[in-house]
PDB file of N, CA and C in Angstrom:
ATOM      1  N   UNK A   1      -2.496  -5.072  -2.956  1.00  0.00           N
ATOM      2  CA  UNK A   1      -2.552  -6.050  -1.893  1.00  0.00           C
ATOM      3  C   UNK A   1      -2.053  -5.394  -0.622  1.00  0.00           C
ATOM      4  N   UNK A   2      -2.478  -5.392   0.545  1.00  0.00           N
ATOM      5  CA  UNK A   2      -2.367  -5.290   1.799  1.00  0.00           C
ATOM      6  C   UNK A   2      -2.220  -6.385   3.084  1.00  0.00           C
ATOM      7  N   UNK A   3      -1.119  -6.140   3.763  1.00  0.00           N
ATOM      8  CA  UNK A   3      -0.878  -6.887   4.731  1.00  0.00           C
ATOM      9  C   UNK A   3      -0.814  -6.138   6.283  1.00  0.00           C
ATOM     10  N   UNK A   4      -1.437  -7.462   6.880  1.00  0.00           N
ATOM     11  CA  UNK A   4      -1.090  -7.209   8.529  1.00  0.00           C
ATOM     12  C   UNK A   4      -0.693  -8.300   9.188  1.00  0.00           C
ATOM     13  N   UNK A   5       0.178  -7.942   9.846  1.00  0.00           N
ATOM     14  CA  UNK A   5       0.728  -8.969  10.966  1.00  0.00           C
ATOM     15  C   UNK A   5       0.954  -8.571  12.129  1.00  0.00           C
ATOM     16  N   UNK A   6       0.740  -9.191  13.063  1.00  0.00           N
ATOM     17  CA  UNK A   6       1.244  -8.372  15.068  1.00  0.00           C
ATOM     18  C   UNK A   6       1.033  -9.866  15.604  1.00  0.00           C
ATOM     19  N   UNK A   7       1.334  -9.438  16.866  1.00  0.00           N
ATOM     20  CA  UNK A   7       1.439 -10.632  17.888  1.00  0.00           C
ATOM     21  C   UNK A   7       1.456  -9.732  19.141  1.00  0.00           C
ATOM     22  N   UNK A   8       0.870 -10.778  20.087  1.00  0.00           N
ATOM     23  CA  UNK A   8       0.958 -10.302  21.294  1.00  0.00           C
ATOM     24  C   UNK A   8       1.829 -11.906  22.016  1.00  0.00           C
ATOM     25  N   UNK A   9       1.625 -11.757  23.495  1.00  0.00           N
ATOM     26  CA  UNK A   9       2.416 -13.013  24.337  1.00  0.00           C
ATOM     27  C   UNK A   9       1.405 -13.695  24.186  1.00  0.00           C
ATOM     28  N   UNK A  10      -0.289 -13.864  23.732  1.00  0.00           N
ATOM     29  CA  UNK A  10      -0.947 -14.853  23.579  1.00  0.00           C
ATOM     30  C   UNK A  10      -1.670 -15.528  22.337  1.00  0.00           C
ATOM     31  N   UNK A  11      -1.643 -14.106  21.287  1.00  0.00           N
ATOM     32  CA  UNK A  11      -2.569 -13.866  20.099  1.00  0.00           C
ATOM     33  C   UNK A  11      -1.310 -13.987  18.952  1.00  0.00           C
ATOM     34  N   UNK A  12      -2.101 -14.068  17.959  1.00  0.00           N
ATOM     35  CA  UNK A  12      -1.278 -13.182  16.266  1.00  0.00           C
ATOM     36  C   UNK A  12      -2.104 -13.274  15.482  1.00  0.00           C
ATOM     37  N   UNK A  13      -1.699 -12.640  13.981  1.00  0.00           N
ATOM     38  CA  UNK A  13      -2.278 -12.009  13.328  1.00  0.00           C
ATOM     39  C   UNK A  13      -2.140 -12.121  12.127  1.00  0.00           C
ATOM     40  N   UNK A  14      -1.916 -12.319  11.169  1.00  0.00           N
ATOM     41  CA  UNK A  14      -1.031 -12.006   9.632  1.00  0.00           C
ATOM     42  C   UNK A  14      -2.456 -12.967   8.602  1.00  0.00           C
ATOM     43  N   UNK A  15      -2.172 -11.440   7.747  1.00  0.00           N
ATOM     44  CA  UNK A  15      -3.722 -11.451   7.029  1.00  0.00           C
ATOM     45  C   UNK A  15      -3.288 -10.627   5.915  1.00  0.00           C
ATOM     46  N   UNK A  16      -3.721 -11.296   4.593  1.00  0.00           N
ATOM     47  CA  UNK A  16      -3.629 -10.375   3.842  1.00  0.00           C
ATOM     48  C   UNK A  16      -4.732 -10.004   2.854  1.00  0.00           C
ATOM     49  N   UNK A  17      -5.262  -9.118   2.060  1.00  0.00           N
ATOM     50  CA  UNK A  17      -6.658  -8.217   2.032  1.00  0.00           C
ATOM     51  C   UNK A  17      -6.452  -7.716   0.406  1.00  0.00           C
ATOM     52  N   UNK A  18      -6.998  -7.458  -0.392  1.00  0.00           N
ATOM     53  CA  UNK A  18      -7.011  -7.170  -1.656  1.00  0.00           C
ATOM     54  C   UNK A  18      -8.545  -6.380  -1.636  1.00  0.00           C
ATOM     55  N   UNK A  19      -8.474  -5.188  -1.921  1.00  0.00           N
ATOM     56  CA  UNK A  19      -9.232  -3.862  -2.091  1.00  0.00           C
ATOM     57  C   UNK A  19     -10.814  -4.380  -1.384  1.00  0.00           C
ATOM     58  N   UNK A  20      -9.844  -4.745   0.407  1.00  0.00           N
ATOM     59  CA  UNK A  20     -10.939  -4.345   1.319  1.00  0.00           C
ATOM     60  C   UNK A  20     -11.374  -5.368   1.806  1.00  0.00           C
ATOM     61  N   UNK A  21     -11.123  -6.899   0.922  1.00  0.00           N
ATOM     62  CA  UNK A  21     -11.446  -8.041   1.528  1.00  0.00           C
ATOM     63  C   UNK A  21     -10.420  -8.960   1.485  1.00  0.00           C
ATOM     64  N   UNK A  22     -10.721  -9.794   2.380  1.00  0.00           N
ATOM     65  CA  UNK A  22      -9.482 -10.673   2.867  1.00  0.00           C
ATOM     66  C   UNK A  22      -9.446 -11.716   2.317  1.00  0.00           C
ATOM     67  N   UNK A  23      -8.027 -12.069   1.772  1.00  0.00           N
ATOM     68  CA  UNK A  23      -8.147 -12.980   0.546  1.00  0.00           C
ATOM     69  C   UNK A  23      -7.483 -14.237   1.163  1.00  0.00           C
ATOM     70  N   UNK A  24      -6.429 -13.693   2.077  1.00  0.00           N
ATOM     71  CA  UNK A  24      -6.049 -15.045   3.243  1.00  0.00           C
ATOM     72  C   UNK A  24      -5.742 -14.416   4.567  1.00  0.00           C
ATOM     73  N   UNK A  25      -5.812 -15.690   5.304  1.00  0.00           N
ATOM     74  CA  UNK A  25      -5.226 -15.809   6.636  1.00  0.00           C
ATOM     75  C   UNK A  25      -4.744 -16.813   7.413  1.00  0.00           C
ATOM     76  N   UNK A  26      -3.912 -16.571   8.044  1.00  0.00           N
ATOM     77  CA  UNK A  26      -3.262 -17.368   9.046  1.00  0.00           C
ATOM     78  C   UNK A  26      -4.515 -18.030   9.838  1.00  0.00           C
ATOM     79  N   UNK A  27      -4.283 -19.400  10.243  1.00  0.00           N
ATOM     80  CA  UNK A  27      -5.405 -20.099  11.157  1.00  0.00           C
ATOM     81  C   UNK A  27      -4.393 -20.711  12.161  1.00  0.00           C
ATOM     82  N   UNK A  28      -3.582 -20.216  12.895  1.00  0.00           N
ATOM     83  CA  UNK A  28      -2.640 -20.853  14.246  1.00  0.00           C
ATOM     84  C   UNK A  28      -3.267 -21.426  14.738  1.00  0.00           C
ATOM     85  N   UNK A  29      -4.610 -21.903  15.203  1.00  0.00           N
ATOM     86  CA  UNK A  29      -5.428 -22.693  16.222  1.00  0.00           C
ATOM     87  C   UNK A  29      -5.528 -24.118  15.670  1.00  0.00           C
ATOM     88  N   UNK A  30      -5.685 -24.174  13.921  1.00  0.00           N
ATOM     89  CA  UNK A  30      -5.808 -24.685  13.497  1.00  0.00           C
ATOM     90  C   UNK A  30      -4.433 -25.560  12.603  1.00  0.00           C
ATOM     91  N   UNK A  31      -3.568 -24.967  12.406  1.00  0.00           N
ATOM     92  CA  UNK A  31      -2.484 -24.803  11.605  1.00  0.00           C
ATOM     93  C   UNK A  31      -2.224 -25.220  10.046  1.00  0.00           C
ATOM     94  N   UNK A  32      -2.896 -23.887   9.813  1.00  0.00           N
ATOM     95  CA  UNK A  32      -3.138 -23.403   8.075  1.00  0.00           C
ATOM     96  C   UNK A  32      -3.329 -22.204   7.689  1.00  0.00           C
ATOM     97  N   UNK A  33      -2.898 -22.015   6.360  1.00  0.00           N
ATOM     98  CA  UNK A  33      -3.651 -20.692   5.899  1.00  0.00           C
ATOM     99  C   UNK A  33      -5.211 -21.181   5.153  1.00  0.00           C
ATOM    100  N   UNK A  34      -6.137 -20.060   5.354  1.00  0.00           N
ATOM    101  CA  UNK A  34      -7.678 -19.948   5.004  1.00  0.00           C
ATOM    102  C   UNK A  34      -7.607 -18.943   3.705  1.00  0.00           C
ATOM    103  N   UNK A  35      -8.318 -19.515   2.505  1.00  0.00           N
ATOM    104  CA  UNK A  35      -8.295 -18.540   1.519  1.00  0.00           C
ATOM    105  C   UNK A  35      -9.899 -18.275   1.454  1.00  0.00           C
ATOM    106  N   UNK A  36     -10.498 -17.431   2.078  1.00  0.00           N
ATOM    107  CA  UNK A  36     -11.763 -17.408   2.190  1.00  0.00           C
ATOM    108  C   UNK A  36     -12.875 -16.493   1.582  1.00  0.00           C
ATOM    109  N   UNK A  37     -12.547 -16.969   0.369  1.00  0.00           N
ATOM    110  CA  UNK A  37     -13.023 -16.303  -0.805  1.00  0.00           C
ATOM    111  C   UNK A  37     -14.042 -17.027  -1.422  1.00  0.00           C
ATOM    112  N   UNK A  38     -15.028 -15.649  -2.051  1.00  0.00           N
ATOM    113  CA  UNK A  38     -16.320 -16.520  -2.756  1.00  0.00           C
ATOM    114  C   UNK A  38     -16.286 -17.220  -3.897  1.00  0.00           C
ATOM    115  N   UNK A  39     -16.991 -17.948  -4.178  1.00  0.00           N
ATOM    116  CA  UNK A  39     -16.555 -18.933  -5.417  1.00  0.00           C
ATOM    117  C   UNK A  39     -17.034 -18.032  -6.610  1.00  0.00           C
ATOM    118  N   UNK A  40     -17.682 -17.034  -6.257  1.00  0.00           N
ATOM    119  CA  UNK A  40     -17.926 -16.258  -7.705  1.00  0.00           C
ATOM    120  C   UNK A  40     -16.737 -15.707  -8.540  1.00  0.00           C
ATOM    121  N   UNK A  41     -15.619 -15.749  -7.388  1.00  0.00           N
ATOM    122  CA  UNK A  41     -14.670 -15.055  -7.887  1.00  0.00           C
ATOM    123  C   UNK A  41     -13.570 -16.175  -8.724  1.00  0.00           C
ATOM    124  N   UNK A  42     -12.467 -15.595  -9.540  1.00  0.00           N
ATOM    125  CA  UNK A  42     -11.406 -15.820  -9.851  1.00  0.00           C
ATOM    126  C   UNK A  42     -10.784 -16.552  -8.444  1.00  0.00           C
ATOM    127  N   UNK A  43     -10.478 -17.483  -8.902  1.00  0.00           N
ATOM    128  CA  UNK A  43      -9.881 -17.618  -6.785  1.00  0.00           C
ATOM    129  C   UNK A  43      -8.118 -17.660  -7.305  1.00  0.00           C
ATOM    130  N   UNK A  44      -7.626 -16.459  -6.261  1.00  0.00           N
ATOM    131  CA  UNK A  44      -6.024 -16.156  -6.089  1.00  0.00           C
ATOM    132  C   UNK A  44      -5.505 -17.085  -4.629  1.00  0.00           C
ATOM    133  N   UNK A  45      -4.583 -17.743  -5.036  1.00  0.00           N
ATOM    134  CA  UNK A  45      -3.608 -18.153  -3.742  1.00  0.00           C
ATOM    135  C   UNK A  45      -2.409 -17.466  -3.796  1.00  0.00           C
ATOM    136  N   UNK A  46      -1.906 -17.779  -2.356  1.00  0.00           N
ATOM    137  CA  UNK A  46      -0.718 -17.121  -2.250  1.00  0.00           C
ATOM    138  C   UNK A  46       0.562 -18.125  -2.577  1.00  0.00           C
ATOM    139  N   UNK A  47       1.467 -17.550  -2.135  1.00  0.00           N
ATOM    140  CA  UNK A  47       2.525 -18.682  -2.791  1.00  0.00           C
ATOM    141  C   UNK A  47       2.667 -20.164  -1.863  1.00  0.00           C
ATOM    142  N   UNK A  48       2.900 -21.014  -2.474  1.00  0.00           N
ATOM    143  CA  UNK A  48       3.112 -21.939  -1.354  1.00  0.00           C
ATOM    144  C   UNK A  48       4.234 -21.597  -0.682  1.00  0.00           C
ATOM    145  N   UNK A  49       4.104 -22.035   1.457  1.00  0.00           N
ATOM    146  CA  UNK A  49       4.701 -21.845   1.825  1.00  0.00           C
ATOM    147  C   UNK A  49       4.542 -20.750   3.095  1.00  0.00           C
ATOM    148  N   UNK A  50       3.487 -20.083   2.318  1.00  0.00           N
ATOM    149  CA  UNK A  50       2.550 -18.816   2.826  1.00  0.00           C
ATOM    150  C   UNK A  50       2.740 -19.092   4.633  1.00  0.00           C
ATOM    151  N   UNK A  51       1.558 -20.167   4.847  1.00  0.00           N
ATOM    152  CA  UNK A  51       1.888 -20.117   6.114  1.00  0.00           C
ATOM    153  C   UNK A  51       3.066 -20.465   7.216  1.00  0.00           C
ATOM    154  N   UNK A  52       3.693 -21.383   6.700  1.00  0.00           N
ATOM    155  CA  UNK A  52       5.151 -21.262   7.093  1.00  0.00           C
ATOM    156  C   UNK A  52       5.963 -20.202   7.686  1.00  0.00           C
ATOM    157  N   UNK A  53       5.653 -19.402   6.832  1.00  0.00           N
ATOM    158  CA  UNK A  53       6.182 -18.129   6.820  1.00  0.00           C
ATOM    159  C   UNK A  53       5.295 -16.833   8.171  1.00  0.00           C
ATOM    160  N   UNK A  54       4.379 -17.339   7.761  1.00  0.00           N
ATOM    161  CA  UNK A  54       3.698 -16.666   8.670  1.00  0.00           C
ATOM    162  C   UNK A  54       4.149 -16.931  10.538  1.00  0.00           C
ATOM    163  N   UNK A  55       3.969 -18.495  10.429  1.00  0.00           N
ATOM    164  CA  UNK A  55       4.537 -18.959  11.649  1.00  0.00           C
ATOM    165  C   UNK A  55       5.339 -18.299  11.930  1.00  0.00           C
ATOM    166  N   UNK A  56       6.730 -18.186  11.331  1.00  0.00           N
ATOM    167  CA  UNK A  56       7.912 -17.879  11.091  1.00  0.00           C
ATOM    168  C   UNK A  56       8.042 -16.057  11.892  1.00  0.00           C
ATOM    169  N   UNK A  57       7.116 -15.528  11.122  1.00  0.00           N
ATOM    170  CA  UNK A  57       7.254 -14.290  11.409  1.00  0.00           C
ATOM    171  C   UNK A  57       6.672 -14.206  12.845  1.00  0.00           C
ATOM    172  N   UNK A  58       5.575 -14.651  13.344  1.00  0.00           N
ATOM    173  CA  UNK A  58       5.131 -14.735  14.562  1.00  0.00           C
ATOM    174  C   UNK A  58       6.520 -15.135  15.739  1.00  0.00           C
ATOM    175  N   UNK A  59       7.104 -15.794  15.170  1.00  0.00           N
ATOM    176  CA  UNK A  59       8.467 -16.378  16.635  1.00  0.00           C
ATOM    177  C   UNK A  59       8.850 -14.672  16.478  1.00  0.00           C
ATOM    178  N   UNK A  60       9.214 -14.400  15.174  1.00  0.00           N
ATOM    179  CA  UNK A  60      10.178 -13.106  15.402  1.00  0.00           C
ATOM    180  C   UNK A  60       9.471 -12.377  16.188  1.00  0.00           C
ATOM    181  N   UNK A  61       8.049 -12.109  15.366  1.00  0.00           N
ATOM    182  CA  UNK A  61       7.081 -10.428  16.838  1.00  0.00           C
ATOM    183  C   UNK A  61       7.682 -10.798  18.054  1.00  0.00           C
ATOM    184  N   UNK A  62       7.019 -11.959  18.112  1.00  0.00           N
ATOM    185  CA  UNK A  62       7.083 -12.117  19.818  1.00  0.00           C
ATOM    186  C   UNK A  62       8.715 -12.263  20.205  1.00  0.00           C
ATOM    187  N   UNK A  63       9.732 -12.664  19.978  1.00  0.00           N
ATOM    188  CA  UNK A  63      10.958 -12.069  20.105  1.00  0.00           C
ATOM    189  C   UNK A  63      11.382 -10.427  20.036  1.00  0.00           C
ATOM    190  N   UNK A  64      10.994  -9.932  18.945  1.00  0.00           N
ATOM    191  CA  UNK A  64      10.798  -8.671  19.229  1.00  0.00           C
ATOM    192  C   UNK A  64      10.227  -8.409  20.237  1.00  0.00           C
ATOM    193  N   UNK A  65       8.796  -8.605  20.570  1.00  0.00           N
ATOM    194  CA  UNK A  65       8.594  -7.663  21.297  1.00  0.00           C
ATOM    195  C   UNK A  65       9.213  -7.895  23.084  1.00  0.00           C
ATOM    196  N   UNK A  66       9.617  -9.118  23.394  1.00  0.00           N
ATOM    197  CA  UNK A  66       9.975  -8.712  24.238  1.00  0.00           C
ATOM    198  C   UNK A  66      11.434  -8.258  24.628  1.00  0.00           C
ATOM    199  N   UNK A  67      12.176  -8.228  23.600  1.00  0.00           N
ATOM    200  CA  UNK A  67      13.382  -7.424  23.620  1.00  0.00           C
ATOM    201  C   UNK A  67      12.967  -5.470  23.597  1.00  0.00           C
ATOM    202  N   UNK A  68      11.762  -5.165  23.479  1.00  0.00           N
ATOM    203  CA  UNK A  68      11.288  -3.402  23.442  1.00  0.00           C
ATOM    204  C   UNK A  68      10.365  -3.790  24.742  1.00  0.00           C
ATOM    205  N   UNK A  69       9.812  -4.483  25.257  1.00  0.00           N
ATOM    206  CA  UNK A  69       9.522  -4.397  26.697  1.00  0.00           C
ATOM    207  C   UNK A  69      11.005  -4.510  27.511  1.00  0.00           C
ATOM    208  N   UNK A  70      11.407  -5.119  27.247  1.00  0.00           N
ATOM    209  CA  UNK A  70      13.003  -4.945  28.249  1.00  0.00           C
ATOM    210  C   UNK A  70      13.779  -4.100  28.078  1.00  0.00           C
ATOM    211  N   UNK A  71      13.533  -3.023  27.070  1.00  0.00           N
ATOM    212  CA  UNK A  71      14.131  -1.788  26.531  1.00  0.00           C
ATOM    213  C   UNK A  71      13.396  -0.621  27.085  1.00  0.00           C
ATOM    214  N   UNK A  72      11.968  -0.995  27.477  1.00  0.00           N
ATOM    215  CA  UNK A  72      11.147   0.269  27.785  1.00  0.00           C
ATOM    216  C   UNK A  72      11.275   0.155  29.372  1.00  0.00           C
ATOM    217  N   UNK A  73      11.687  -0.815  30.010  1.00  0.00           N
ATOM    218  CA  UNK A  73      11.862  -0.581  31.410  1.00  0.00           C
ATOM    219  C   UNK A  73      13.039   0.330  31.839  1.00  0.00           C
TER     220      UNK A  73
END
């Protein structure tokens, strides 16, 4: 399993991928996670809570990052 997450001051990101395809994602516009998988398959969820968490991590990026923009000046 593979993960990504980032944020910018307008965007984010957090997605996670199982050998190449994406098995979930964050939907912030919407506010949910998407398990967008074919029905041929076994269908895997993540744990409940998933997106929560995701939210969660998004306050931190963007806290991070602008504590390393105020570091890089």
């Amino acid at each position: 399993r593979f993960r990504i997450a980032g944020c910018s001051d307008s965007d984010g990101e957090d997605m996670y991928a199982l050998d190449g395809e994406e098995m979930w994602y964050a939907d912030f516009i919407n506010k949910k996670g998407v398990e967008p998988q074919p029905s041929f398959i076994d269908h895997m969820s993540l744990v409940e809570g998933a997106y929560e968490q995701a939210v969660g991590q998004q306050q931190y990026c963007r806290e991070e990052l602008k504590k390393y923009r105020k570091a890089m000046k």
